[in-house]
Structures are given as structure tokens and as C-alpha cells.
N, C-alpha and C. Protein backbone atom coordinates (compact mmCIF):
# COMPACT_ATOMS: atom_id res chain seq x y z
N UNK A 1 0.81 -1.20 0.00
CA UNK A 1 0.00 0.00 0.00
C UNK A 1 0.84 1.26 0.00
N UNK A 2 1.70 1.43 0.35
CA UNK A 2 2.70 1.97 0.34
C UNK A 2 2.76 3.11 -0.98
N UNK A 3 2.57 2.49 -2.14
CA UNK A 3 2.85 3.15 -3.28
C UNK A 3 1.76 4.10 -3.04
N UNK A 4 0.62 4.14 -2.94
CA UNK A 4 -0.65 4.87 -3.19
C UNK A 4 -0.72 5.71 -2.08
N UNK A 5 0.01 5.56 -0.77
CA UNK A 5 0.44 6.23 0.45
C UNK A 5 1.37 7.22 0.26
N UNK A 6 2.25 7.08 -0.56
CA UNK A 6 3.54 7.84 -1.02
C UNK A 6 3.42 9.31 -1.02
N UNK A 7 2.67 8.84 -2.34
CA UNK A 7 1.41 10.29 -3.08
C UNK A 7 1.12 11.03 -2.14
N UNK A 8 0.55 10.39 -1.20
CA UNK A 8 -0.35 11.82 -0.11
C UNK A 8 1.34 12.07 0.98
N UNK A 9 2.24 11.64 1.10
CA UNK A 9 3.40 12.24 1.79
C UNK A 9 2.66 12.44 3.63
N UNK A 10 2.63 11.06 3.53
CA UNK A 10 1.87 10.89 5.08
C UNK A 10 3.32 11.00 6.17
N UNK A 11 3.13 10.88 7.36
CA UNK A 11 3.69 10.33 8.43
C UNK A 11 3.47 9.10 8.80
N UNK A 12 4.50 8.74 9.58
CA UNK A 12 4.36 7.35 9.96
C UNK A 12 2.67 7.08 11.11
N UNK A 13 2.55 8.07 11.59
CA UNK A 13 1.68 8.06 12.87
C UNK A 13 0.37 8.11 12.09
N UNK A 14 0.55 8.93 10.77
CA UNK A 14 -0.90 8.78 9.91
C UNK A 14 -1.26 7.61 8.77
N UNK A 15 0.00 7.28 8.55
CA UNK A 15 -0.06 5.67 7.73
C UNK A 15 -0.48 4.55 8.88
N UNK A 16 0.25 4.82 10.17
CA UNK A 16 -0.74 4.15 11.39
C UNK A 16 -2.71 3.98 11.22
N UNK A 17 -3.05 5.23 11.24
CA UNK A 17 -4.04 5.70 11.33
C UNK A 17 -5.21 5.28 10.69
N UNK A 18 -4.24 4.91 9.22
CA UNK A 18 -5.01 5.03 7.93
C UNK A 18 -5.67 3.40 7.78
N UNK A 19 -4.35 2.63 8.12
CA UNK A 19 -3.91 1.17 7.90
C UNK A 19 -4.75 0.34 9.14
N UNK A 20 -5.37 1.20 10.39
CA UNK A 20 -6.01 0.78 11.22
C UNK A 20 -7.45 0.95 10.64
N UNK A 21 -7.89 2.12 9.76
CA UNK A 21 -8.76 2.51 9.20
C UNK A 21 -9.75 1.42 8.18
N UNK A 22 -8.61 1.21 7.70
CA UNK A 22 -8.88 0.13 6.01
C UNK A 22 -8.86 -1.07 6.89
N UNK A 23 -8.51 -1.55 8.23
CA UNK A 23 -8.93 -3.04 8.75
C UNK A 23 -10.19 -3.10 9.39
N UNK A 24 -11.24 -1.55 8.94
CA UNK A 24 -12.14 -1.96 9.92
C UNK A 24 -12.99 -1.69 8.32
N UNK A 25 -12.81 -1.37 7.46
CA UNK A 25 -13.66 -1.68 6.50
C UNK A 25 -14.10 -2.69 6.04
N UNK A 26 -15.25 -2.78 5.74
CA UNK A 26 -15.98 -4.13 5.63
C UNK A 26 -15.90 -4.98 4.32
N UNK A 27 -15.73 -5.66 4.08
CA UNK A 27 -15.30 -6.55 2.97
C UNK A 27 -16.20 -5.89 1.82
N UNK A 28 -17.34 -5.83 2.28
CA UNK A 28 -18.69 -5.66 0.87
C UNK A 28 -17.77 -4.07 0.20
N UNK A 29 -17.51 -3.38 0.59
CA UNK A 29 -16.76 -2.34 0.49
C UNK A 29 -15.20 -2.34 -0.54
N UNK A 30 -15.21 -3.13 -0.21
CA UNK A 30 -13.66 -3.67 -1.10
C UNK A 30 -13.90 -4.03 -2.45
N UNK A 31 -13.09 -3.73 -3.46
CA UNK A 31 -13.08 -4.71 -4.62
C UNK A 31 -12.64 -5.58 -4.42
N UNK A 32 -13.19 -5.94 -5.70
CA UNK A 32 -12.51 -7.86 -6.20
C UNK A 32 -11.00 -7.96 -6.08
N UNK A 33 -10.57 -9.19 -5.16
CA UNK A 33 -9.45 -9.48 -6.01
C UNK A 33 -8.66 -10.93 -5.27
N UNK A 34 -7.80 -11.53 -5.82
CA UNK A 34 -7.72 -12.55 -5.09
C UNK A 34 -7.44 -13.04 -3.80
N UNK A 35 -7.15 -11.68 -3.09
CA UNK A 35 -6.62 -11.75 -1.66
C UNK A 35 -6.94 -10.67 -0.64
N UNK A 36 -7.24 -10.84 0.26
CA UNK A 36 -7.77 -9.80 0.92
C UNK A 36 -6.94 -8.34 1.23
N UNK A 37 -5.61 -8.20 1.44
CA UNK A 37 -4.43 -7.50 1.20
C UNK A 37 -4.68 -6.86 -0.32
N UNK A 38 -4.81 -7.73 -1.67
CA UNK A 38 -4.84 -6.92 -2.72
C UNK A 38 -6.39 -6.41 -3.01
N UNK A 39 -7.23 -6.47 -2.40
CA UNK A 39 -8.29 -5.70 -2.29
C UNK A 39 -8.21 -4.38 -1.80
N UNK A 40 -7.56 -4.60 -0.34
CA UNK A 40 -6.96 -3.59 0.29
C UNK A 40 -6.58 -2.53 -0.60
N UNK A 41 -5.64 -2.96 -1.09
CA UNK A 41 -4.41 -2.01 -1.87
C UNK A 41 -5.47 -1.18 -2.92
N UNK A 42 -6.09 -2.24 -3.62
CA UNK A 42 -7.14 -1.67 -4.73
C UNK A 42 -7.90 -0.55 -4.00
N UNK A 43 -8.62 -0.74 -2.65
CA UNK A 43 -9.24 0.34 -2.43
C UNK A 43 -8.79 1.86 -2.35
N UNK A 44 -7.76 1.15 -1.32
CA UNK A 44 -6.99 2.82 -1.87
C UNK A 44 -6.54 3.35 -2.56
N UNK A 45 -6.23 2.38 -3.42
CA UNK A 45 -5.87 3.07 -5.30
C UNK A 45 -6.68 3.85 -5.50
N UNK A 46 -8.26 2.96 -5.44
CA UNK A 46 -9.35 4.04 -5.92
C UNK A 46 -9.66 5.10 -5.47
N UNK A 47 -9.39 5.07 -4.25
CA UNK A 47 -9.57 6.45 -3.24
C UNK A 47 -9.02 7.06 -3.17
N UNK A 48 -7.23 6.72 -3.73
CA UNK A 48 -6.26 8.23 -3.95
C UNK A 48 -6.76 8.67 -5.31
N UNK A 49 -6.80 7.58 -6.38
CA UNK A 49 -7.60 8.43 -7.19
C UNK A 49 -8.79 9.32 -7.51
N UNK A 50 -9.37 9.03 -6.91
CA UNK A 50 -11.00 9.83 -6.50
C UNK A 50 -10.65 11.01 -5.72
N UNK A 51 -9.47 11.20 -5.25
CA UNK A 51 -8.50 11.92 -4.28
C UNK A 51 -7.88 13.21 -5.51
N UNK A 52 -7.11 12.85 -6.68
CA UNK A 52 -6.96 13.71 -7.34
C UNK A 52 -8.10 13.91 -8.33
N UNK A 53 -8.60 13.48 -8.73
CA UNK A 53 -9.67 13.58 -9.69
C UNK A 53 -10.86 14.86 -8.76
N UNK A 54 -11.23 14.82 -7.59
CA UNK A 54 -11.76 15.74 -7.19
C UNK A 54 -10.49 16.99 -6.62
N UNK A 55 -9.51 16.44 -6.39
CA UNK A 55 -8.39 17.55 -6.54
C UNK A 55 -8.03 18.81 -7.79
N UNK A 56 -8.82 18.12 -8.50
CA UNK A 56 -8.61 18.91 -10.36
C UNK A 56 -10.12 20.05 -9.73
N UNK A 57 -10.86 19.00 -9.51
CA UNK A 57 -12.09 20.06 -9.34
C UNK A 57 -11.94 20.67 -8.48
N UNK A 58 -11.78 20.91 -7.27
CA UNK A 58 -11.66 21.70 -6.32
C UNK A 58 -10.50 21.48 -5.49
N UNK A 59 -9.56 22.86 -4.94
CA UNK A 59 -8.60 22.36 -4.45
C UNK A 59 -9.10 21.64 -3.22
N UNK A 60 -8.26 20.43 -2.50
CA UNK A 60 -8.45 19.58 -1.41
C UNK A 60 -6.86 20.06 -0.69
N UNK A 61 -7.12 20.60 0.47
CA UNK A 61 -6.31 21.26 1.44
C UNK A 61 -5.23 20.20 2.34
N UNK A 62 -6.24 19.70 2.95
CA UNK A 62 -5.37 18.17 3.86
C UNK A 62 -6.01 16.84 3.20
N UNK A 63 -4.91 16.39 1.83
CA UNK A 63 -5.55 15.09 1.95
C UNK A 63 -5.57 13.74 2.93
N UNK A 64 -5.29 14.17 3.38
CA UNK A 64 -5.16 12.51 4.63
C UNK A 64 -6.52 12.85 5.31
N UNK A 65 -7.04 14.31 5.81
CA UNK A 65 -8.11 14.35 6.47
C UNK A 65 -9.02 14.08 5.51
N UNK A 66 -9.19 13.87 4.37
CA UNK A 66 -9.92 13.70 3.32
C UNK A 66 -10.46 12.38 2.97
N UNK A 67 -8.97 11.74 3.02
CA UNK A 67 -9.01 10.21 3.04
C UNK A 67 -9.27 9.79 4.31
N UNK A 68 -9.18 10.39 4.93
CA UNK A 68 -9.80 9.79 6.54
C UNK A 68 -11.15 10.12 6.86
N UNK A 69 -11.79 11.02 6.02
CA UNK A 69 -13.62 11.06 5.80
C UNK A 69 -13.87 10.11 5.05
N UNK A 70 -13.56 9.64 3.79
CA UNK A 70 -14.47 8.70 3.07
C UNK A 70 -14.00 7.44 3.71
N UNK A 71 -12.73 7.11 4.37
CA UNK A 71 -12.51 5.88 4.75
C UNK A 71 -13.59 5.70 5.80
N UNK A 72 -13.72 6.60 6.77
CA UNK A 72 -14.96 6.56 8.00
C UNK A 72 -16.83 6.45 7.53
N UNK A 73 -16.51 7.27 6.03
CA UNK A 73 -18.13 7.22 5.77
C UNK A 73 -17.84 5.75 5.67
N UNK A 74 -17.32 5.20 4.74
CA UNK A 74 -17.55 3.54 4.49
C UNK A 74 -18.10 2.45 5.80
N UNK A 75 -17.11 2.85 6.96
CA UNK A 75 -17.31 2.77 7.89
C UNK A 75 -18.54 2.67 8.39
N UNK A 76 -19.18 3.79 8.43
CA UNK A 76 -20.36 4.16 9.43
C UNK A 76 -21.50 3.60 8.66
N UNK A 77 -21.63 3.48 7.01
CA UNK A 77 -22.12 2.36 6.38
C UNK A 77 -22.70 1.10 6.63
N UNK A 78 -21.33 0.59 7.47
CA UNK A 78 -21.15 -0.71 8.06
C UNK A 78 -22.19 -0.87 9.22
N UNK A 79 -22.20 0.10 9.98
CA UNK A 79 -22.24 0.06 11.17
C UNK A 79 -24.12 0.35 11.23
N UNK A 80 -24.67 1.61 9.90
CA UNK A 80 -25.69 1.48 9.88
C UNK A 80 -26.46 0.05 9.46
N UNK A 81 -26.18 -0.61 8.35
CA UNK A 81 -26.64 -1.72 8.26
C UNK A 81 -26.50 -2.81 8.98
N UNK A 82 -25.42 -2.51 10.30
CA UNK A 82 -25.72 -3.86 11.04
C UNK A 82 -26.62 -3.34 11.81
N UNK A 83 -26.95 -2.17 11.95
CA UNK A 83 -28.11 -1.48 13.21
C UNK A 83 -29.59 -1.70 12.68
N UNK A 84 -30.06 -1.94 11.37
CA UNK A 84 -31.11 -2.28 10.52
C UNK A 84 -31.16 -3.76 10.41
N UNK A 85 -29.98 -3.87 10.36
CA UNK A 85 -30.27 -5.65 10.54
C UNK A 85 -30.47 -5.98 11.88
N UNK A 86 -29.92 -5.32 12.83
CA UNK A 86 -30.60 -5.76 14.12
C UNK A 86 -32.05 -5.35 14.76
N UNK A 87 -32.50 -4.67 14.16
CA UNK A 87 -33.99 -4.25 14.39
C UNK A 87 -34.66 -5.28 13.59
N UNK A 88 -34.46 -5.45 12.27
CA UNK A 88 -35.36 -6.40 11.24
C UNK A 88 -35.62 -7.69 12.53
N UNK A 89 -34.35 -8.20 12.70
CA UNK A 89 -34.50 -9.04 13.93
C UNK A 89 -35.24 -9.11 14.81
N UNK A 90 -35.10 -8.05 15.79
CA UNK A 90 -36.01 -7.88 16.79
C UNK A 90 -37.34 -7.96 16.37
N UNK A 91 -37.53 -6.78 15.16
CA UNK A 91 -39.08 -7.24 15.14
C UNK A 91 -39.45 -8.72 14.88
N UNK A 92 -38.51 -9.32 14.23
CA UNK A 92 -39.00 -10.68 13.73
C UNK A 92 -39.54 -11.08 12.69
């Protein structure tokens, strides 16, 4: 992951951050690929790219805080649909 980390010129304490980030993302979230590590990597490919591509459109100031919003929306994603799946439940 490293390569796609480069780009944004992180710190070690925020490649920490990031790498704790992407282990709580949920698989459905990930692309395809044969290994769970190169899924990984793929996601953040796509997300540094989605990273400059809205960089062209508008300047983006701190990208790491940037990449650390969409990594969390994905996140909270997660977290809503297990909260809907636990009600569907309850009601029964």
C-alpha cells in the first residue's frame, strides 16, 4: 500500500491511522481481487484516485483528512446496516 500512500506524503503516525482505518472496513466495500491484502491495496488506489480527480475540481487542502472522511463514511455504512439488521430481527 505503500505506493498509493507515497502520493499523499503521510507520516508514519498517519499511515498508522489510515492502515487501522482500512482493517475496519468491511469486505462488501472492497473490490474484487484474489486476496484480501490486494483488495486492500485496490481500495486505496481508488480512493487516492478519487482523491486527485476531485483535486482537479476543487482544491483539497489536507488530503489525509480527506481520506480519513471517506474511509470513516464507508465505515459508518457498516455500522448502519448492522443497526437495521438488528432491528429487522427484533421485530422478527
Amino acid at each position: 500500500m505503500g505506493k498509493c500512500f507515497k502520493r499523499l506524503e503521510l507520516s508514519a503516525e498517519k499511515l498508522d491511522e489510515l492502515s487501522a482505518l482500512l482493517d475496519a472496513i468491511p469486505a462488501y466495500k472492497l473490490p474484487e481481487a484474489p486476496t484480501a491484502e490486494q483488495a486492500q491495496y485496490k481500495y486505496i488506489a481508488l480512493k487516492v484516485a478519487e482523491i486527485k480527480r476531485r483535486n482537479q475540481e476543487k482544491k483539497i487542502n489536507n488530503r489525509f483528512a480527506y481520506l480519513r472522511k471517506l474511509m470513516q463514511k464507508d465505515m459508518e455504512t457498516k455500522a448502519e446496516k448492522e443497526t437495521a439488521q438488528q432491528l429487522a430481527v427484533a421485530r422478527g
